[in-house]
Protein backbone atom coordinates (compact mmCIF):
# COMPACT_ATOMS: atom_id res chain seq x y z
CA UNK A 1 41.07 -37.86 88.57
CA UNK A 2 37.32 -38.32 88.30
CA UNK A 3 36.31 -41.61 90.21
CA UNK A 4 32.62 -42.35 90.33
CA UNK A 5 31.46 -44.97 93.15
CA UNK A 6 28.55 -46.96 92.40
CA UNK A 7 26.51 -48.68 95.62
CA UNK A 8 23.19 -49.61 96.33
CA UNK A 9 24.29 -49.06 100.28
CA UNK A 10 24.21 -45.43 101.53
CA UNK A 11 22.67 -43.11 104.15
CA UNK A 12 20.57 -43.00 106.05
CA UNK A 13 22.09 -46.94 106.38
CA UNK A 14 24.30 -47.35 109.41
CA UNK A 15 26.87 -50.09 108.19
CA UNK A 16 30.50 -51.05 108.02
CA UNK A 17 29.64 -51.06 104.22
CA UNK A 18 28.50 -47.62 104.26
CA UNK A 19 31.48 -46.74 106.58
CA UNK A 20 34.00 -48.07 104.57
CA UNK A 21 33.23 -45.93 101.67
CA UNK A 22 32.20 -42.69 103.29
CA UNK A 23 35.95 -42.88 105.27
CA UNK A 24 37.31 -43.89 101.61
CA UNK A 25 35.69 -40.41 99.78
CA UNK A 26 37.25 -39.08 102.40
CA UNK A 27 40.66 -39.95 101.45
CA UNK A 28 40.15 -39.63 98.02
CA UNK A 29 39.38 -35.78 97.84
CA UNK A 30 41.89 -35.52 100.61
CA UNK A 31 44.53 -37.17 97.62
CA UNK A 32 42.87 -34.58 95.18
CA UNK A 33 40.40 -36.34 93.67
CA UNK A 34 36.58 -35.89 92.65
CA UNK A 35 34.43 -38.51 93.63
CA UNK A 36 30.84 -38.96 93.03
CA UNK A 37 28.63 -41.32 94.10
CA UNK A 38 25.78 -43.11 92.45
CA UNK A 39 23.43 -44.41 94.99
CA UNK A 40 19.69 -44.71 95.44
CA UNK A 41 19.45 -41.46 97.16
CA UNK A 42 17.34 -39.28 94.77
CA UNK A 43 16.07 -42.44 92.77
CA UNK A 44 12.59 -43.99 92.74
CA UNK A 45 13.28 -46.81 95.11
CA UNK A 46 11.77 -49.58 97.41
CA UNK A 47 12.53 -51.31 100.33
CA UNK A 48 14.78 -54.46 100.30
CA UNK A 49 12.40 -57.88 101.50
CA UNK A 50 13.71 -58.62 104.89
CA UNK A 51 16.27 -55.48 104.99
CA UNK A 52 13.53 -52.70 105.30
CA UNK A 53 16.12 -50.30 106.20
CA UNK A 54 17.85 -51.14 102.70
CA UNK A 55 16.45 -49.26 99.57
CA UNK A 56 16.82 -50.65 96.22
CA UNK A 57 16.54 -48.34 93.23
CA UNK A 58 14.01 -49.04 90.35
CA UNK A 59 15.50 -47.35 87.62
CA UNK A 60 16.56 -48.94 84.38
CA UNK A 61 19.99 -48.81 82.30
CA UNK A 62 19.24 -46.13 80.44
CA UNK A 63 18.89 -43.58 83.53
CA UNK A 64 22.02 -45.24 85.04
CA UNK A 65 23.86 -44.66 82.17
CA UNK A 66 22.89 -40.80 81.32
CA UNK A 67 23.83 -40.14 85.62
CA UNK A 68 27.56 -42.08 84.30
CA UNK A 69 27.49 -39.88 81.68
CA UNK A 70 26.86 -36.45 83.52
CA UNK A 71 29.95 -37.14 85.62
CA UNK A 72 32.04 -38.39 83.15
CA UNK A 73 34.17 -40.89 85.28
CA UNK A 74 37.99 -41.23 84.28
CA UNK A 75 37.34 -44.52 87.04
CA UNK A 76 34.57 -46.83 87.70
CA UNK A 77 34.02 -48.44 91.06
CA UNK A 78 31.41 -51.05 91.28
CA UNK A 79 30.52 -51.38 95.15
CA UNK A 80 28.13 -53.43 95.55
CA UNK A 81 26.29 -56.30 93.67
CA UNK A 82 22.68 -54.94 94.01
CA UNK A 83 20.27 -53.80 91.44
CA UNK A 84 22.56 -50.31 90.79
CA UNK A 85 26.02 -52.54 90.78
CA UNK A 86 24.71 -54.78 87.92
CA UNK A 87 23.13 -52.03 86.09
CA UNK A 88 26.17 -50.23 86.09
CA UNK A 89 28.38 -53.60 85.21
CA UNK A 90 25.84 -53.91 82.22
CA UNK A 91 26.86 -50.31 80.91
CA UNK A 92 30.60 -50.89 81.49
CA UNK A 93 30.49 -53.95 79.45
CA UNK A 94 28.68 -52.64 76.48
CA UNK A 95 31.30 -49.70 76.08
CA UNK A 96 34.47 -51.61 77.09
CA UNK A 97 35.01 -49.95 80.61
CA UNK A 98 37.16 -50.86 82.60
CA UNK A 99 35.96 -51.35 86.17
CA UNK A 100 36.78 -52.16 89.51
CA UNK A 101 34.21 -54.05 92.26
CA UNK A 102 34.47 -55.05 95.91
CA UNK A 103 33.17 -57.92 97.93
CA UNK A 104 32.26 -56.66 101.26
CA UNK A 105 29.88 -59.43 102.64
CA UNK A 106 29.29 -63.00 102.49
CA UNK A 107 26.60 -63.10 100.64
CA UNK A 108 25.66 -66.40 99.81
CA UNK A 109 26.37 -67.28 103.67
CA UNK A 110 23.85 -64.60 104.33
CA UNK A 111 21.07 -66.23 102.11
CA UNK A 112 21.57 -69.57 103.31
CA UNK A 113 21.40 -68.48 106.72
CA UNK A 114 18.14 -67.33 105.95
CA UNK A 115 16.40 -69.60 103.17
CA UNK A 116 18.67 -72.78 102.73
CA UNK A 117 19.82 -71.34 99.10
CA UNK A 118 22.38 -74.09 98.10
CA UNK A 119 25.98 -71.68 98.15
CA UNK A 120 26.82 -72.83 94.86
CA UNK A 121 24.04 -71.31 93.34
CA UNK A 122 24.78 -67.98 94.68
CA UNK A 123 28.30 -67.99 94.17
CA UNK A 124 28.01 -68.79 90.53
CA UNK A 125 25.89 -65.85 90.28
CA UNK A 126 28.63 -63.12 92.35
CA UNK A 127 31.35 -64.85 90.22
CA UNK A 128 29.58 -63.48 87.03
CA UNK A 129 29.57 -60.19 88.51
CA UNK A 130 33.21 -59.86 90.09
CA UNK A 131 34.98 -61.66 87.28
CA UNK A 132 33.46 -59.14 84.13
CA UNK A 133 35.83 -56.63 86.26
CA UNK A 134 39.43 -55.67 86.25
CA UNK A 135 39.73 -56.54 90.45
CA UNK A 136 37.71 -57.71 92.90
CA UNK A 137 38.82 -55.85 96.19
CA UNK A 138 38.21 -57.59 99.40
CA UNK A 139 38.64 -56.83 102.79
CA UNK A 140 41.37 -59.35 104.26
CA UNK A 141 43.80 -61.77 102.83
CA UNK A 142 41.72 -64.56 103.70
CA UNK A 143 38.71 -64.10 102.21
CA UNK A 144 40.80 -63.27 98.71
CA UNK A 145 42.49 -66.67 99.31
CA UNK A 146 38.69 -67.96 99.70
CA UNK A 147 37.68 -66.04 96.73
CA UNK A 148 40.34 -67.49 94.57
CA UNK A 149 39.33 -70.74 95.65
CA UNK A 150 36.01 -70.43 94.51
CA UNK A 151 36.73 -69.44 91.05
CA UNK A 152 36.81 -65.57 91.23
CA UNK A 153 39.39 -64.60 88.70
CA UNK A 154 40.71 -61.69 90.04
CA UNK A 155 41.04 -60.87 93.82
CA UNK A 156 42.72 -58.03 95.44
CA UNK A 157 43.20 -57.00 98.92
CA UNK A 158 41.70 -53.61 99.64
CA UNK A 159 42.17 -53.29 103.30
CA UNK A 160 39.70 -50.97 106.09
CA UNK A 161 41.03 -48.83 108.31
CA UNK A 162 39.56 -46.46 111.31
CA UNK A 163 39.20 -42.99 112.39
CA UNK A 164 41.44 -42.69 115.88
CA UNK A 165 41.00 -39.31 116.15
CA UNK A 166 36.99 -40.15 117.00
CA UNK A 167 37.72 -43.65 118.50
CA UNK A 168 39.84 -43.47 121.13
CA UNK A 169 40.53 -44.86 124.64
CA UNK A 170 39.72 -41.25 126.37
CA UNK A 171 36.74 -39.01 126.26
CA UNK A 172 33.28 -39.66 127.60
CA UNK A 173 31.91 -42.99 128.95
CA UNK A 174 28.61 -44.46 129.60
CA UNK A 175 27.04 -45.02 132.75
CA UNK A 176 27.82 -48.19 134.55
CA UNK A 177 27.38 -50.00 137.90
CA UNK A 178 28.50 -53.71 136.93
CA UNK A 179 31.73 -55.31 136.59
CA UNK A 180 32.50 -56.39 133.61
CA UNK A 181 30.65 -55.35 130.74
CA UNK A 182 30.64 -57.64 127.48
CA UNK A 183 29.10 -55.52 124.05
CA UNK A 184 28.18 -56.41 121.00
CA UNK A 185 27.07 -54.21 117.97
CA UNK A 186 25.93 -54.49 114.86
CA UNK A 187 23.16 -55.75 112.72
CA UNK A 188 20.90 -58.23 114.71
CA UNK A 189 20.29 -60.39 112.19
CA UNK A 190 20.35 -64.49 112.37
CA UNK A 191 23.37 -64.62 110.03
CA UNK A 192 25.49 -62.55 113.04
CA UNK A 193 24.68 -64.87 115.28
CA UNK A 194 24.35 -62.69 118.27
CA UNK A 195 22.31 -65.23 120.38
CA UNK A 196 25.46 -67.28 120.33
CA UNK A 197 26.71 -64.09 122.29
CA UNK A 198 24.29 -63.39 124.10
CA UNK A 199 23.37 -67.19 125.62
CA UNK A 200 26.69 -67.60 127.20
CA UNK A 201 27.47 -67.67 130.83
CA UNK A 202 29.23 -64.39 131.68
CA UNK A 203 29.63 -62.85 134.99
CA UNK A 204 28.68 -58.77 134.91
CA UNK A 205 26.22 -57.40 131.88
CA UNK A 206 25.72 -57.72 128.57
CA UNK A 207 25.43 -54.41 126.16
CA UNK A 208 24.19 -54.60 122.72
CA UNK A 209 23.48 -51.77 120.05
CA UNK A 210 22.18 -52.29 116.67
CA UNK A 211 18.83 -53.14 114.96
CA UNK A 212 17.54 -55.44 113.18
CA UNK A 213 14.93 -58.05 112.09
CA UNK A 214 16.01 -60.14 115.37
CA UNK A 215 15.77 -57.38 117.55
CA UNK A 216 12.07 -58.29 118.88
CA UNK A 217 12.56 -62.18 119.58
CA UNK A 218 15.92 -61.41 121.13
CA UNK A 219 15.13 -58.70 123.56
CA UNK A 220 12.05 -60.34 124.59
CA UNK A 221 14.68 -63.59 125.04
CA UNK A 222 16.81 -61.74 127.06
CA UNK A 223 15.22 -58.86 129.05
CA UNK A 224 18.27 -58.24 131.23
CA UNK A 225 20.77 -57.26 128.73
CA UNK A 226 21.10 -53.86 128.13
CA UNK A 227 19.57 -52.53 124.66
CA UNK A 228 21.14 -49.02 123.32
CA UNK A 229 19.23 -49.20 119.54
CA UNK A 230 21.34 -47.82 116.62
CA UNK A 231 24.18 -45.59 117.83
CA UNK A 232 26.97 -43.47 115.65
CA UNK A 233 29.75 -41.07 115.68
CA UNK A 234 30.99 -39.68 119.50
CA UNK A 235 28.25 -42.66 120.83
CA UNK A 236 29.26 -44.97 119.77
CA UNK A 237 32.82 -44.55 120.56
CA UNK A 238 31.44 -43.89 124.03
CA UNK A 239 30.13 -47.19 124.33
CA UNK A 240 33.21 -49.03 122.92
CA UNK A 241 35.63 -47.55 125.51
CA UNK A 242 32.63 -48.15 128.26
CA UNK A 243 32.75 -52.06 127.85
CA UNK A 244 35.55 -54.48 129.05
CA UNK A 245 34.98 -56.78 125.75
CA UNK A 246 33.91 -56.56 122.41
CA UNK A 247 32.27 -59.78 121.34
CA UNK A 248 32.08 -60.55 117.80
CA UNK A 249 29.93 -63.81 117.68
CA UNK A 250 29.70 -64.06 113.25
CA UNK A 251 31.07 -66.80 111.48
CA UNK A 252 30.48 -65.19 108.15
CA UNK A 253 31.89 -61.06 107.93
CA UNK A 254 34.42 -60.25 105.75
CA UNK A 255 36.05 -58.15 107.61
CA UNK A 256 34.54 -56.79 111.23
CA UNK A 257 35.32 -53.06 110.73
CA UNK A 258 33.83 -52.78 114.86
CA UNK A 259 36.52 -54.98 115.66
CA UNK A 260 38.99 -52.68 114.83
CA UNK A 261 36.57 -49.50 116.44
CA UNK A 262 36.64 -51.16 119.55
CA UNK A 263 39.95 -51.99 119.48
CA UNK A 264 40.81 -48.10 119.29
CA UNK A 265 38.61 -47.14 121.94
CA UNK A 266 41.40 -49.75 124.08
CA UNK A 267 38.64 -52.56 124.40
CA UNK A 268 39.96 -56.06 123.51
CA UNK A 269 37.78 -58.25 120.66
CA UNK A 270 36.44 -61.93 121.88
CA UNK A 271 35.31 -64.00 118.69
CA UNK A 272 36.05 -67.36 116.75
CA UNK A 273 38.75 -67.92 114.77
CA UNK A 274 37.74 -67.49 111.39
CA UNK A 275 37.97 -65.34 108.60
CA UNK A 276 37.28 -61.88 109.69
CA UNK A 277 39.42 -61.91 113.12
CA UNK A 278 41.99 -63.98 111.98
CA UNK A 279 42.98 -60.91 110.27
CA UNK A 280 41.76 -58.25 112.02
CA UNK A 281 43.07 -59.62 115.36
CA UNK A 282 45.12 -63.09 114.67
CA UNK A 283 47.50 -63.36 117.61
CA UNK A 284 47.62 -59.92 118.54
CA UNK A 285 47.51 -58.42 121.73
CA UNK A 286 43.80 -56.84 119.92
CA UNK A 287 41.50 -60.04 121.61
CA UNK A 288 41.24 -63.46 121.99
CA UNK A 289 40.18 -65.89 119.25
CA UNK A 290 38.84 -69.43 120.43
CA UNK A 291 36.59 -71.93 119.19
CA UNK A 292 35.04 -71.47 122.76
CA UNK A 293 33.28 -68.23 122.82
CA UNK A 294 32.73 -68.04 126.28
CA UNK A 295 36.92 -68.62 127.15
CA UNK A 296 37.60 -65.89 124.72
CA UNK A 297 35.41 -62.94 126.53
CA UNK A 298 37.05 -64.01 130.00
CA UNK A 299 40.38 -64.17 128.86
CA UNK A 300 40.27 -61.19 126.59
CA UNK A 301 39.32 -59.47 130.06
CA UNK A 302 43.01 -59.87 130.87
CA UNK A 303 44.42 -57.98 127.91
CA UNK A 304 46.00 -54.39 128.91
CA UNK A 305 44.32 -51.91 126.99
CA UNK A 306 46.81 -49.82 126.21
CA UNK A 307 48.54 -53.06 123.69
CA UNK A 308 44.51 -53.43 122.43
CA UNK A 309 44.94 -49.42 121.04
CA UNK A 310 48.44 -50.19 119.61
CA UNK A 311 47.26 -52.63 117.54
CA UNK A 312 44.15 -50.57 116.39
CA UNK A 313 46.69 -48.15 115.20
CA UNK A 314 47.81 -50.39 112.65
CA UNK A 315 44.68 -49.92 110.64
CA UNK A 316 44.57 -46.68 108.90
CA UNK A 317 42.19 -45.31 106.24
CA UNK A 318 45.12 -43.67 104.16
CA UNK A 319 46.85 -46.92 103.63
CA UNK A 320 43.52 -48.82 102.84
CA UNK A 321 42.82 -46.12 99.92
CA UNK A 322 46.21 -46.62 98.46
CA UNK A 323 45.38 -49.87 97.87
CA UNK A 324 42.26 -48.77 96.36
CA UNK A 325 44.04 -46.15 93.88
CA UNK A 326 46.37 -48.63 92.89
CA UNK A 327 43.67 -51.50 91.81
CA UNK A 328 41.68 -48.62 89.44
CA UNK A 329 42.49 -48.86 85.75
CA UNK A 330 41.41 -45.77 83.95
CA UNK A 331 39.15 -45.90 81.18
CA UNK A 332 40.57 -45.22 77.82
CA UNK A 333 40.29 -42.05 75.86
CA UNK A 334 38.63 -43.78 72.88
CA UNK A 335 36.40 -46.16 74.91
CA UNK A 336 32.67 -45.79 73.74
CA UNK A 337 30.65 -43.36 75.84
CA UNK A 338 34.02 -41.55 76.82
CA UNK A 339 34.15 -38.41 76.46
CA UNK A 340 36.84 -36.40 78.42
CA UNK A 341 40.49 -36.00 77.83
CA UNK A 342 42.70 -38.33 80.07
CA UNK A 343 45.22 -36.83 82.37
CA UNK A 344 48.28 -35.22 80.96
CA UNK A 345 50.09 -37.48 84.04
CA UNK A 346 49.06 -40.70 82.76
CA UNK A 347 46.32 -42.44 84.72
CA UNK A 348 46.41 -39.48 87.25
CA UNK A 349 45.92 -42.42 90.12
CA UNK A 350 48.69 -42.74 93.12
């Protein structure tokens, strides 16, 4: 089957966006299928106001739809709700496609974090977008209750998994002289809320890797914290199994696919109970949830890390790109703009 993956987030982004679907082609041709990807590599692009490291593509629908066209999708996957996504949704509509899309961040909470855009105005606009499709997949079976609360037709959990062969508890480690060590990583951006991590009283040092438009302000904030920059692969999973506590200080992720990274690499999770960890890590033995940030890192401390790695192993990129498979609907042999032969097996998917 022929399943063509349209995002406006790609490399050279570092992202659990990005992550998520480079792990899911991954599983896909391992199933036997051909994936492309449309994406603003190789497209006349600029940068994103505020997310510099975020290209947009400047092409219109006519160039979108001849790049369709040249792969000749039996599936459409919509990714992500930028300038490509809706592009895209505008050619699937006109020919009666069928199409899939997924809801990997909070959005609107993202926007109102940083301009006081009422959330109504920009949920009304993603519920135009996700509801023209046949499934909206989200990450966790909270935020598809949340979705379906707020008027999204369709919602489907598409879970994440992680790679455990890469992130695991043994294998190299990072230089350290105090005890403990609390990390954080991701995008330092206001809507993560990393100061609320990083202004709490914690005995030991505090470890942070990511960039960002907060990066300045908060490392001239806090000059004793340690600052590692943008780190991936082996690195990365050398600086997970380094710390003593993952600390995931956002109200607003969908998901948390570091969570679950760290949680592989045998280092317990520390955030708030909301959606996000009260999947990824509930009442496991993964972490601590707790209203109080600062009771979660010291009592996460506590966790045996062997029962933190367990529970990571319950996350697994194969089962997550089931559930993808399954939520496709082909498109039909005598849809406009179609012009292959459908699988002599039916949709082909599974």
């Amino acid at each position: 089957m022929k399943i063509l993956i349209v995002t406006d987030a790609w490399e050279p982004q570092v992202n659990g966006v990005v992550r998520t679907l480079k792990m899911t082609v991954r599983e896909l041709q391992r199933l036997g299928h051909e994936v492309e990807l449309l994406s603003p590599q190789g497209l006349r692009s600029m940068p994103c106001p505020s997310y510099p490291e975020i290209e947009l593509a400047l092409v219109g629908r006519g160039e979108v739809a001849r790049r369709i066209d040249a792969f000749a999708p039996d599936c459409l996957h919509i990714a992500t709700e930028g300038p490509l996504g809706w592009l895209a949704r505008s050619v699937a509509l006109r020919r009666g496609w069928p199409f899939t899309t997924a809801y990997h961040s909070r959005f609107p909470e993202y926007v109102h974090a940083r301009i006081r855009l009422p959330l109504a105005w920009s949920y009304a606009v993603l519920r135009r977008f996700h509801n023209a499709g046949v499934a909206t997949l989200a990450p966790t079976a909270a935020i598809v209750d949340d979705l379906r609360a707020r008027g999204f037709t369709k919602p489907r959990w598409w879970s994440r998994g992680v790679d455990l062969e890469m992130f695991r508890p043994d294998g190299a480690r990072v230089e350290r002289d105090t005890q403990p060590v609390f990390l954080y990583v991701g995008r330092l951006a206001v809507e993560k809320q990393v100061e609320a991590f990083l202004s709490l009283d914690l005995p030991g040092e505090k470890w942070v890797a990511g960039e960002g438009p907060e990066r300045a302000k908060l490392q001239a904030r806090y000059p004793n914290v340690r600052w590692f920059g943008v780190l991936g692969g082996p690195e990365l999973a050398a600086l997970y199994r380094s710390a003593d506590v993952k600390v995931f200080p956002s109200l607003t992720d969908t998901f948390g696919l570091v969570m679950v990274e760290a949680m592989a690499c045998g280092t317990p999770v520390a955030a708030f109970p909301v959606p996000g960890p009260i999947d990824v890590v509930g009442q496991s033995a993964g972490g601590v949830l707790d209203t109080d940030l600062r009771a979660a890192c010291l009592r996460a401390l506590e966790l045996p890390r062997d029962a933190v790695r367990a529970h990571a192993e319950t996350f697994t990129w194969e089962r997550a790109t089931q559930q993808f498979v399954e939520a496709m609907q082909p498109i039909p042999a005598m849809a406009p703009g179609r012009a292959v032969t459908p699988s002599p097996s039916g949709t082909g998917l599974g």
